[in-house]
Protein backbone atom coordinates (compact mmCIF):
# COMPACT_ATOMS: atom_id res chain seq x y z
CA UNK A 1 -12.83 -68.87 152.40
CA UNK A 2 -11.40 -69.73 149.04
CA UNK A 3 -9.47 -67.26 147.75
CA UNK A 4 -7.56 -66.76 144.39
CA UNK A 5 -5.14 -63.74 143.23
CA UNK A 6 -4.89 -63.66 139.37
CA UNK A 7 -2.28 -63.55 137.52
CA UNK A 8 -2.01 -59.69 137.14
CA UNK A 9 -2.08 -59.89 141.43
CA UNK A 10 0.38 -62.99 141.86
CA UNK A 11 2.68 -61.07 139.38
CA UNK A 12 2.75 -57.47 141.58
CA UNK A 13 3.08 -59.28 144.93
CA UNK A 14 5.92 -61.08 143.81
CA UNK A 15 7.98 -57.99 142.78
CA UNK A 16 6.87 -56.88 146.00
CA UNK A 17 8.11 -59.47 148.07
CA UNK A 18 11.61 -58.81 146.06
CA UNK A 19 11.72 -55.88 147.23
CA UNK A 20 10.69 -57.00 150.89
CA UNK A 21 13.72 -59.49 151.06
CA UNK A 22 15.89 -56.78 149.57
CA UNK A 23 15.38 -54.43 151.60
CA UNK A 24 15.05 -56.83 155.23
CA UNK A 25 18.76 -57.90 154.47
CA UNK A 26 19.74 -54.18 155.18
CA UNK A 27 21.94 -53.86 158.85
CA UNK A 28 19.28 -52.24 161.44
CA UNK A 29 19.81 -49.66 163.47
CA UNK A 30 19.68 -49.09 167.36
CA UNK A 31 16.79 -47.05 167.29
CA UNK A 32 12.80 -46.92 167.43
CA UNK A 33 12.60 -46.37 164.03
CA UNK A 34 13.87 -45.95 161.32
CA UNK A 35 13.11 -45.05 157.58
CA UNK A 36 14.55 -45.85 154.83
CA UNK A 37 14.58 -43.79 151.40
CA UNK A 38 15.72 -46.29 148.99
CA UNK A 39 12.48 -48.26 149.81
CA UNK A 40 10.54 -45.07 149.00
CA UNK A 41 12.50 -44.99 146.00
CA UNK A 42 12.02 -48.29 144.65
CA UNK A 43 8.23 -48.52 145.35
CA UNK A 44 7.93 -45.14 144.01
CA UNK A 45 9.53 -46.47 140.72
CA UNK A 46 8.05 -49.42 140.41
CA UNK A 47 4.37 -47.71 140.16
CA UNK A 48 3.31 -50.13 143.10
CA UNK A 49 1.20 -47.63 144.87
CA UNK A 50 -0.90 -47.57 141.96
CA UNK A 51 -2.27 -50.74 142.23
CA UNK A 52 -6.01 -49.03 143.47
CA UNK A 53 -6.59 -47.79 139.93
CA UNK A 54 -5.15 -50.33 138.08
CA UNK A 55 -6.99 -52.46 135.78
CA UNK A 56 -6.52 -56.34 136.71
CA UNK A 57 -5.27 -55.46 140.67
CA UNK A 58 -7.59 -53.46 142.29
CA UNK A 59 -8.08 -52.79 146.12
CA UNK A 60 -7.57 -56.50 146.44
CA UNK A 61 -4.22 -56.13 145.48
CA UNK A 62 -3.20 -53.07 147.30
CA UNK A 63 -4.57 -54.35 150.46
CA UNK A 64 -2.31 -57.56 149.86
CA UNK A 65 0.86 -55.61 149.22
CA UNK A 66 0.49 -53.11 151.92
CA UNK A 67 0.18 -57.11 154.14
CA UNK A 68 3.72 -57.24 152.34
CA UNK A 69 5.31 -54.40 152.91
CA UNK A 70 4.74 -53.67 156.89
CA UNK A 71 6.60 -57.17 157.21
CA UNK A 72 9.43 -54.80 156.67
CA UNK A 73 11.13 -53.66 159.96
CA UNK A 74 11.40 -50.07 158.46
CA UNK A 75 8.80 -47.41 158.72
CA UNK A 76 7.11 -46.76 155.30
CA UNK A 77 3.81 -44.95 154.62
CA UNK A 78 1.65 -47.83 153.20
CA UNK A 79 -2.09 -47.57 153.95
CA UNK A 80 -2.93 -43.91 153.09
CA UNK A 81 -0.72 -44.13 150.01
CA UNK A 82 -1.85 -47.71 148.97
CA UNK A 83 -5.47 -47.36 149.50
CA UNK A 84 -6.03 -43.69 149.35
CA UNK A 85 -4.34 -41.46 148.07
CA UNK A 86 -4.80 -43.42 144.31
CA UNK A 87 -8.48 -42.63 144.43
CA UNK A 88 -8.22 -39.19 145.60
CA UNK A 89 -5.23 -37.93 143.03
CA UNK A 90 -3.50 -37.28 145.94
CA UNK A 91 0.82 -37.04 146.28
CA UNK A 92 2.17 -39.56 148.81
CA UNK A 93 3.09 -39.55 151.96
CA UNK A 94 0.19 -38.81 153.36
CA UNK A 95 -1.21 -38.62 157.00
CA UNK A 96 -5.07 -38.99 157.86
CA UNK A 97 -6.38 -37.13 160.58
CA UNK A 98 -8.84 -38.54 163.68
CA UNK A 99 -11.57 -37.23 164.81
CA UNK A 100 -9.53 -34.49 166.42
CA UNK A 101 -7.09 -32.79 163.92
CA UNK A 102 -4.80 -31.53 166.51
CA UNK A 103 -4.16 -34.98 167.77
CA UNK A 104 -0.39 -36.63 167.21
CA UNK A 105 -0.84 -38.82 164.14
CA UNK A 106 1.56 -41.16 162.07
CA UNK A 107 3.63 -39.82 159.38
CA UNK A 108 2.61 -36.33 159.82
CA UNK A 109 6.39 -34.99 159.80
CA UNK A 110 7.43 -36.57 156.16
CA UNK A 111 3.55 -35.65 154.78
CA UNK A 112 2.97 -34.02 151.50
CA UNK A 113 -0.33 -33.69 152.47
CA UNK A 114 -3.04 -34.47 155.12
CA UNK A 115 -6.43 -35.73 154.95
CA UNK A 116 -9.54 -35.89 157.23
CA UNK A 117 -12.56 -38.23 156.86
CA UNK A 118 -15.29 -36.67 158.14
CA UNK A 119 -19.31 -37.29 158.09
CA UNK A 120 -19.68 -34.84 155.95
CA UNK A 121 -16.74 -34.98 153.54
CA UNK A 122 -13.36 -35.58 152.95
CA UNK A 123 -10.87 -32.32 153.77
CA UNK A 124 -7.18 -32.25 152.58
CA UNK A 125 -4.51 -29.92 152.83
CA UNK A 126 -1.15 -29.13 152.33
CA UNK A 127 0.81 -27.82 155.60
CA UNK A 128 4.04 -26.34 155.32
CA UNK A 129 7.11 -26.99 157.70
CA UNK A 130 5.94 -24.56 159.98
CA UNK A 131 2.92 -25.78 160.30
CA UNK A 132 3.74 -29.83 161.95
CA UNK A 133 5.78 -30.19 164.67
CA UNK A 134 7.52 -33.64 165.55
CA UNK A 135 5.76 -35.22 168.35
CA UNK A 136 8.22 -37.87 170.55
CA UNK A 137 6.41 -41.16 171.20
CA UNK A 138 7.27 -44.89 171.68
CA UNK A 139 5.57 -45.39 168.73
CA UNK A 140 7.70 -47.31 166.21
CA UNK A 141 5.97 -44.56 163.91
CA UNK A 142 7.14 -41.23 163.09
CA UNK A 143 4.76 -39.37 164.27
CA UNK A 144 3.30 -35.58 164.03
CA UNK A 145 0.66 -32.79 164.96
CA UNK A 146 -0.58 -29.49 162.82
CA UNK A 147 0.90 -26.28 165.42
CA UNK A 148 -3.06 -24.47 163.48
CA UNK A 149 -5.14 -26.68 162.00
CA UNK A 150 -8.24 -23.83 161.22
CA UNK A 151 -4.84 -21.81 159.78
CA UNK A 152 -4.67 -24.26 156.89
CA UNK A 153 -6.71 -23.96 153.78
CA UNK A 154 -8.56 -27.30 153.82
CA UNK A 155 -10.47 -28.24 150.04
CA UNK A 156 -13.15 -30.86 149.79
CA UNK A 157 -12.30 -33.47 148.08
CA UNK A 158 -15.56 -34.51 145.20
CA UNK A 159 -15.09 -38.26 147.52
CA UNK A 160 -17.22 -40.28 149.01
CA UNK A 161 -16.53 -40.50 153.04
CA UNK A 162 -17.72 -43.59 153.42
CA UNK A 163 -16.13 -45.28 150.73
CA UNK A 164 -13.07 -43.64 151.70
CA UNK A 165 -13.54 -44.68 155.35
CA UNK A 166 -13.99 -48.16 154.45
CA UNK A 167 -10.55 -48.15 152.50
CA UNK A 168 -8.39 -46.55 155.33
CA UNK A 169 -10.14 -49.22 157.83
CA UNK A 170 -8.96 -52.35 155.12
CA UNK A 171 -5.44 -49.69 155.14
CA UNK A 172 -5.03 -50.46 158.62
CA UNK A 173 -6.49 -54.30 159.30
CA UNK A 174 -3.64 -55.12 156.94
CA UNK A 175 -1.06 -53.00 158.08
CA UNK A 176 -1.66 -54.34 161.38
CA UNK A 177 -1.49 -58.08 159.70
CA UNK A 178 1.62 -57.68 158.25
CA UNK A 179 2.78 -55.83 161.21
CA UNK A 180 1.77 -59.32 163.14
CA UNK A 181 2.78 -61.98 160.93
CA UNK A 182 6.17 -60.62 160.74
CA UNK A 183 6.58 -60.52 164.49
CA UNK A 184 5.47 -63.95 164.65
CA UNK A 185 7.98 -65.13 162.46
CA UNK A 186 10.99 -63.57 164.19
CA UNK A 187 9.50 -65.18 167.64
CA UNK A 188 8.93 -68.80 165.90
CA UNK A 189 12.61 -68.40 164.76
CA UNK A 190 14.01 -67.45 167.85
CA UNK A 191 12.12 -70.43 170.10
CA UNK A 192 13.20 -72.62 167.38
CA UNK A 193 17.09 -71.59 167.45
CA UNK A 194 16.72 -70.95 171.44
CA UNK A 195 17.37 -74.18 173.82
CA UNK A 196 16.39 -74.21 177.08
CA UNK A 197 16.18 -77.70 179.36
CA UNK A 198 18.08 -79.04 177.13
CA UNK A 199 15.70 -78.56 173.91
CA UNK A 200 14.63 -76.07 171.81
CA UNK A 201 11.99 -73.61 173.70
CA UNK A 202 9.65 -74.46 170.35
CA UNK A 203 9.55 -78.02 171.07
CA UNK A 204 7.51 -77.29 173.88
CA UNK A 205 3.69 -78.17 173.45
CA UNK A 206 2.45 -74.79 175.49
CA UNK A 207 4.81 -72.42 173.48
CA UNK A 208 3.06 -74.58 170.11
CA UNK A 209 -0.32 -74.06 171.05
CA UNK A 210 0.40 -70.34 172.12
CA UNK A 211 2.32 -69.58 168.93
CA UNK A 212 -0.58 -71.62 166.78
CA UNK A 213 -3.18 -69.39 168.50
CA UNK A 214 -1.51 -66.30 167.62
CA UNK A 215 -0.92 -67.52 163.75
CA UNK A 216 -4.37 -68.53 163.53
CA UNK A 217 -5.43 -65.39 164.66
CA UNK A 218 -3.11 -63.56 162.22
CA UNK A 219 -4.89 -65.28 159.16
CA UNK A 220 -7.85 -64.62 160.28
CA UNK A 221 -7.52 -60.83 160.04
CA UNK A 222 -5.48 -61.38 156.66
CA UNK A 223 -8.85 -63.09 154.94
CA UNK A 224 -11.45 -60.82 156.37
CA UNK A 225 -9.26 -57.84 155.31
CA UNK A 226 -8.57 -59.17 151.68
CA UNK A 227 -12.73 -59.91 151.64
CA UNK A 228 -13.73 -56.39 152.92
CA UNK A 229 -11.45 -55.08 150.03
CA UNK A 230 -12.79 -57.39 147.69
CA UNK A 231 -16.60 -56.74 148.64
CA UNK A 232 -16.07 -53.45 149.49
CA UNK A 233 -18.54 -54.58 152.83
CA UNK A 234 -16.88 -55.74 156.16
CA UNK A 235 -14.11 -53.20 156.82
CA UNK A 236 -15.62 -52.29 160.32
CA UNK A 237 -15.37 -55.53 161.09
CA UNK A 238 -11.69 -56.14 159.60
CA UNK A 239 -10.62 -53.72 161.05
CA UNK A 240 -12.09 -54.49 164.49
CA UNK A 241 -11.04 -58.26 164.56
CA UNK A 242 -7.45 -57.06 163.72
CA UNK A 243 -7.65 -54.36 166.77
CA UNK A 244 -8.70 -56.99 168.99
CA UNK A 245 -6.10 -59.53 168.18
CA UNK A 246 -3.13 -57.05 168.84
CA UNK A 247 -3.49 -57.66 172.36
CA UNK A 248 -3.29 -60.81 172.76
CA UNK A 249 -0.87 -61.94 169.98
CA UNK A 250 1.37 -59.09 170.84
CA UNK A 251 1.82 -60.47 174.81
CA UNK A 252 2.27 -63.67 174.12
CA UNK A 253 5.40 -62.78 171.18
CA UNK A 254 6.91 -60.98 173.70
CA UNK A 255 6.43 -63.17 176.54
CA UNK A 256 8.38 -66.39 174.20
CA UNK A 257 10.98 -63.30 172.89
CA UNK A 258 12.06 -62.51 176.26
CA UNK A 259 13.80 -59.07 177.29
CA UNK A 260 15.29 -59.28 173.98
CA UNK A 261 12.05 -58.62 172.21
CA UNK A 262 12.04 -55.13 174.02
CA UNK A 263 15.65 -53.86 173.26
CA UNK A 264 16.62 -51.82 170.32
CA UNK A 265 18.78 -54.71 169.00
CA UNK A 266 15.77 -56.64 168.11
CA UNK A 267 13.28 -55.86 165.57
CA UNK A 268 10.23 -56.89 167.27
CA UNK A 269 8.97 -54.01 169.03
CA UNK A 270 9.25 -52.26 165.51
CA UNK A 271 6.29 -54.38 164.73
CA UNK A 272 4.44 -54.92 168.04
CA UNK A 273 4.65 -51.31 168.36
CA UNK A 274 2.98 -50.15 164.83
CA UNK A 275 0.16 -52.54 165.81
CA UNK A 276 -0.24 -51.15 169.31
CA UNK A 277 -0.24 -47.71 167.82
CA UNK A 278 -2.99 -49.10 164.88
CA UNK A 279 -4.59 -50.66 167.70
CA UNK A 280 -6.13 -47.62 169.08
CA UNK A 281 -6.92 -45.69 165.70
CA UNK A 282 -10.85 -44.91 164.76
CA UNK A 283 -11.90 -45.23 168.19
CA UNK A 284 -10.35 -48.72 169.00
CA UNK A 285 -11.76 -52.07 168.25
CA UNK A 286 -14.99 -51.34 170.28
CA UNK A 287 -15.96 -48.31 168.04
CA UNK A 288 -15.05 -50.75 164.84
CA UNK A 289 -17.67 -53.90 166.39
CA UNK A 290 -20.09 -51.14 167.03
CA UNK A 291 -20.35 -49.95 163.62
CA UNK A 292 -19.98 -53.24 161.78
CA UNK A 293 -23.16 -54.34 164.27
CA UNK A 294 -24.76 -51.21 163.08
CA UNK A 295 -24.38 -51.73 159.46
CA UNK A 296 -25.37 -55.82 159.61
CA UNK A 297 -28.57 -54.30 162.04
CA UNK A 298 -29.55 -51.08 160.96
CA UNK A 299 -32.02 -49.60 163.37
């Protein structure tokens, strides 16, 4: 696929990959997560979440950046406020609902407000503090569910579902991409700095062919999710192709990381854990295949 950014594009993903490097030199914590309000801050100043309605970027661009910013090893509400919440005139953070709006979902805690995509519309609503509670998980996400749902007063939104399904799938194909590529560059870093029989682990031709597997597979998803955004056709299948990858990709980073790529210490299970969460989302990669078969074959 050939594939250019303009100028307008080049210019907003290289403020945002200041801000990435800026904000990656920060000292981690020992913990699951962690989230960081100066990044909220700058993004929030810097107008980059509205990139969607922006003449010259576009959901091309916001699809790229939200790539960008999951490299981060913080946890920052990207997809729904990148590729959403623009279109709708909604505030940021936001959470989306499953199929099942009692269900635990990511970033309900910090939410200003919460959407659901439905068949037959799009819902949103804004819960108070009494109505989330904080829901413990291994997910490297914080993550939430509504105590009353049916208490809430929900509003349809004058949105297309569809349309606005199709952007929260491209939301998550590149969350999940950026989520991959950076774990993939901590791993290659580590097997390159990490000797064992008396060489670096890297120089050793299965760890190259695993590690070129898993970056091959990582652009893939990157190029069908910037060309579902761009054609606004294909997010199913984004989406699903990302899902599927996790798997894989995510076994064989750990596997070259060691132990180390599980403890706290380390950053990579802050990334192989978003895309294990992201993995399962809308049903799962076989739900995504069915419905991009469904929309290339209508019956």
């Amino acid at each position: 696929m050939n594939f250019n950014f303009n100028d307008d594009q080049r210019a907003l993903l290289d403020a945002v990959d200041q801000v990435v490097q800026h904000h990656r030199a920060r000292q981690l914590q020992a913990q699951r997560f962690e989230a960081l309000d100066a990044i909220e801050v700058d993004l929030e100043a810097g107008g980059y979440f509205d990139a969607l309605v922006t003449e010259g970027l576009g959901p091309v661009a916001a699809a790229a950046m939200v790539m960008a910013l999951a490299r981060l090893p913080f946890c920052v509400e990207l997809g729904a406020s990148a590729l959403l919440a623009p279109a709708l005139g909604l505030p940021r953070p936001c959470a989306v609902l499953g199929a099942d709006r009692s269900a635990p979902v990511r970033h309900l805690p910090q939410a200003t407000c919460v959407v659901a995509i439905e068949a037959n519309g799009v819902f949103v609503a804004r819960p108070g503090a009494d109505d989330v509670r904080t829901v413990d998980s291994l997910w490297s996400y914080p993550m939430g569910a509504l105590n009353n749902h049916a208490a809430l007063h929900w509003t349809k939104l004058d949105a297309n579902p569809v349309d606005c399904l199709d952007r929260w799938r491209v939301a998550m194909a590149a969350e999940i991409a950026g989520c991959l590529g950076a774990a993939l560059d901590s791993v290659v870093q580590h097997v390159s700095d990490r000797r064992q029989f008396g060489r670096p682990l890297g120089s050793l031709q299965a760890v190259q062919h695993r590690l070129a597997q898993s970056a091959v597979a990582i652009e893939g998803v990157r190029w069908l999710t910037l060309a579902a955004a761009a054609q606004h056709v294909g997010s199913a299948l984004a989406l699903a192709q990302a899902q599927w990858v996790v798997r894989s990709v995510s076994y064989d980073l750990h596997q070259f990381m060691g132990a180390m790529g599980l403890t706290l210490e380390h950053p990579l299970h802050r990334w192989t854990y978003r895309a294990k969460r992201l993995q399962s989302e809308l049903g799962a990669c076989e739900q995504q295949f069915r419905s991009a078969a469904q929309a290339a074959w209508p019956a």
